[in-house]
Protein backbone atom coordinates (compact mmCIF):
# COMPACT_ATOMS: atom_id res chain seq x y z
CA UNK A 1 -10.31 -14.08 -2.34
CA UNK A 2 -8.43 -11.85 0.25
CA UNK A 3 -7.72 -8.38 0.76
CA UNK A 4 -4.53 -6.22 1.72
CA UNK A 5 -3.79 -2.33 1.26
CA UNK A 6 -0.32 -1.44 0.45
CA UNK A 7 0.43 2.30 0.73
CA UNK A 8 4.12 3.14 -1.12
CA UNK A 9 3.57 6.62 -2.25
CA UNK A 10 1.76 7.52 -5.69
CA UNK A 11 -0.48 5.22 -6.05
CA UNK A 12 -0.79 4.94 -10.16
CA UNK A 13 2.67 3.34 -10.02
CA UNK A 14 2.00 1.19 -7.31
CA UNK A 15 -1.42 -0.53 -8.35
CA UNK A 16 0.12 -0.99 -11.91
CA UNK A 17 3.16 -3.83 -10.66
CA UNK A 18 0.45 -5.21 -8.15
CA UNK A 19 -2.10 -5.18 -11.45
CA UNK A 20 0.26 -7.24 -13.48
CA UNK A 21 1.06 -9.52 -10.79
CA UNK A 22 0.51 -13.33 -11.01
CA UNK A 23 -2.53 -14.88 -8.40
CA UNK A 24 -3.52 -10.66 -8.30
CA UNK A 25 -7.59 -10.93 -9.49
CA UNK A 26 -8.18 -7.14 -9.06
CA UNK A 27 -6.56 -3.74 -8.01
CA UNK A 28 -8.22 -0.71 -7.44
CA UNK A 29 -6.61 2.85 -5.58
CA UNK A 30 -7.88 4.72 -3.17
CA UNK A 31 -7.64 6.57 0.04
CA UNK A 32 -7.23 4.85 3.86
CA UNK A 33 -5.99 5.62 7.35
CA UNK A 34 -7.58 8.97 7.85
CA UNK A 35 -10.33 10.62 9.09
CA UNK A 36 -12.53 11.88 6.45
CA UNK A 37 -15.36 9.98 4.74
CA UNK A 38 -15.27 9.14 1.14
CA UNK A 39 -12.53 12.12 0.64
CA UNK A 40 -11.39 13.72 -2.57
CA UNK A 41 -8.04 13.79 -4.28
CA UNK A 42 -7.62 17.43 -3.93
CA UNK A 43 -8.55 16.61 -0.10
CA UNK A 44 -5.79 13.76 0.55
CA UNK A 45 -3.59 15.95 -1.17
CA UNK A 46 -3.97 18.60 1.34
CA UNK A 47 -2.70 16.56 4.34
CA UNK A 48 -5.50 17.27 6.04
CA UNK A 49 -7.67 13.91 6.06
CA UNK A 50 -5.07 11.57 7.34
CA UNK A 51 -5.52 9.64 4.84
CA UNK A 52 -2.56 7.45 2.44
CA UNK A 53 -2.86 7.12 -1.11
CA UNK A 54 -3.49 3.12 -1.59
CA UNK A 55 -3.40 0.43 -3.78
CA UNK A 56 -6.85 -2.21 -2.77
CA UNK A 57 -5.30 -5.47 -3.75
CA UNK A 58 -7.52 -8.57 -4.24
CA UNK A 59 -5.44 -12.02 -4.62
CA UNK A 60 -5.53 -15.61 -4.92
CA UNK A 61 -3.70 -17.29 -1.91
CA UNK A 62 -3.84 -20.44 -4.05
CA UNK A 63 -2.03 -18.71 -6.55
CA UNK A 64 0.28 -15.96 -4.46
CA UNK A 65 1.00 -15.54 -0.76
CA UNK A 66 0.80 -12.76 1.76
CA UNK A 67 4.74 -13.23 1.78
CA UNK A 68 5.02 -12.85 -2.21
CA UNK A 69 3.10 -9.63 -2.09
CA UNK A 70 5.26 -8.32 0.21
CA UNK A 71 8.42 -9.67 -1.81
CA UNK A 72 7.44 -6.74 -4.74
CA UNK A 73 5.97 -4.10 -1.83
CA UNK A 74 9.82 -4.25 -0.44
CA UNK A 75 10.71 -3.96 -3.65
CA UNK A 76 8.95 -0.85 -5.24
CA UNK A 77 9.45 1.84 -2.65
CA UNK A 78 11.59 2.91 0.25
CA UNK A 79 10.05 1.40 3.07
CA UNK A 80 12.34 3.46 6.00
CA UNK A 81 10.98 7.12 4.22
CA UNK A 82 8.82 8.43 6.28
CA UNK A 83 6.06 10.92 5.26
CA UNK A 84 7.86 10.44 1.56
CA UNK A 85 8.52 8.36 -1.71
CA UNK A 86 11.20 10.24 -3.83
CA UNK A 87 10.39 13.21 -4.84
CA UNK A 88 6.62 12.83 -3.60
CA UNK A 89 6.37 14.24 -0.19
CA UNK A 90 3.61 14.12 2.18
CA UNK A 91 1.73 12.40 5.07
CA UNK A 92 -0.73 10.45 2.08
CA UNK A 93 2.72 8.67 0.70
CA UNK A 94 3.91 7.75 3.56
CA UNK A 95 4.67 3.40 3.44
CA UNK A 96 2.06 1.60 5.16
CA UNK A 97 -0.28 -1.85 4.93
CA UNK A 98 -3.87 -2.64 5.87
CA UNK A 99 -5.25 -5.98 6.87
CA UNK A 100 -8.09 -7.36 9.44
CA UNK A 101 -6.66 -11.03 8.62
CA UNK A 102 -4.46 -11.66 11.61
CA UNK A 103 -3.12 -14.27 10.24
CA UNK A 104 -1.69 -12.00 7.34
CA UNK A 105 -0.56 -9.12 10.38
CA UNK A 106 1.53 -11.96 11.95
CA UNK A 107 3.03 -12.87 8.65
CA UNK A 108 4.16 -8.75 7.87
CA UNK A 109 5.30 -8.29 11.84
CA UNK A 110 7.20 -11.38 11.29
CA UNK A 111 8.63 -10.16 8.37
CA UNK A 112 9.09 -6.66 9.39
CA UNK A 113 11.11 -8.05 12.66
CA UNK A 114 13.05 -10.45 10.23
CA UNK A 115 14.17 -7.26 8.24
CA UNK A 116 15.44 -5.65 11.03
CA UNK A 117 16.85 -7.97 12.46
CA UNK A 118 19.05 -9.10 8.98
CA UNK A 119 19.73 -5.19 8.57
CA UNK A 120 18.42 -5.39 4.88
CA UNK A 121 18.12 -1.43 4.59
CA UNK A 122 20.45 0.72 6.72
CA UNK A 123 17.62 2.46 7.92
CA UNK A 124 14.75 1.11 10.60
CA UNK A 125 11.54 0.35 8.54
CA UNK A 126 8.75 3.09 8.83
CA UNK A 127 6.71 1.24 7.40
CA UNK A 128 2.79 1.82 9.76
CA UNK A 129 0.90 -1.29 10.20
CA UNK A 130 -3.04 -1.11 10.12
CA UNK A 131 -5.27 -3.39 11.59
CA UNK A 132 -8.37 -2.39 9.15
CA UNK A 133 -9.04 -1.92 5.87
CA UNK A 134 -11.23 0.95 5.89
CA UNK A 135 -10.56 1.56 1.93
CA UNK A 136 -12.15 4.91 0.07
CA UNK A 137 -12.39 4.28 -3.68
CA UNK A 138 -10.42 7.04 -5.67
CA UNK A 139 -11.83 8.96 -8.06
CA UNK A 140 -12.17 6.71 -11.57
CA UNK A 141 -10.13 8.82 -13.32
CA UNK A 142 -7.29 7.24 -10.72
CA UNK A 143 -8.11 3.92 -11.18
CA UNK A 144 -5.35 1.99 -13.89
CA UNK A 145 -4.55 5.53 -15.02
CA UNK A 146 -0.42 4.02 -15.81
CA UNK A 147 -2.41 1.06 -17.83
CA UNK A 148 -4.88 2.72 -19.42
CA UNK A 149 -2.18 5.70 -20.31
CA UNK A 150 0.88 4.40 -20.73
């Protein structure tokens, strides 16, 4: 099983396409990126931790790849926002991805240079690359709240 963080602003919305995705085993949402230990909603909220709202994604390889998972994270937000998705605005929805595979960092630079090179958005991608995946688990009231409420 492997591990990647995609940050693309709220994460409810995020960590319910990633949920339903083929060769996905588990999601869970959560905080990264920051400063604080184990911080609160109401914390990340503030802009004061650092931290991005994320989406913990646990897949397959054998059944999706690195490249497919970034396929639907181009897809669902506005990678060249920066500090922003729609009308969420903030530091903690800004577009980001965390990995300690380097083999899966050379795959998004790749793809990331590819992008920018083929000028798919008219905009340079602001997309922040982390090599970690320091993950804080979200409160559980967070975690599948578009599933479990919609």
């Amino acid at each position: 099983m492997e591990t990647i963080l995609f940050g693309a602003g709220c994460f409810w919305h995020v960590e319910k396409i990633f949920f339903n995705t083929k060769g996905v085993m588990t999601t869970a949402v959560g905080y990264a990126g920051g400063q604080t230990n184990n911080p609160t909603y109401n914390q990340v909220c503030s802009g004061l931790t650092g931290h991005a709202e994320v989406v913990k994604v646990e897949f397959n390889e054998n059944e999706i790849s690195v490249k497919e998972l970034l396929n639907t994270f181009w897809e669902i937000h506005d990678p060249t926002q920066i500090n922003r998705q729609g009308p969420d605005i903030g530091s903690q929805y800004r577009s980001c991805i965390f990995s300690s595979n380097q083999n899966h960092l050379n795959i998004i630079r790749n793809i990331i240079i590819n992008i920018e090179n083929t000028k798919r958005y008219q905009l340079p991608i602001a997309t922040i690359l982390y090599e970690e995946e320091k993950f804080w688990l979200a409160e559980e009231y967070h975690q599948k709240y578009l599933i479990k409420n919609h």
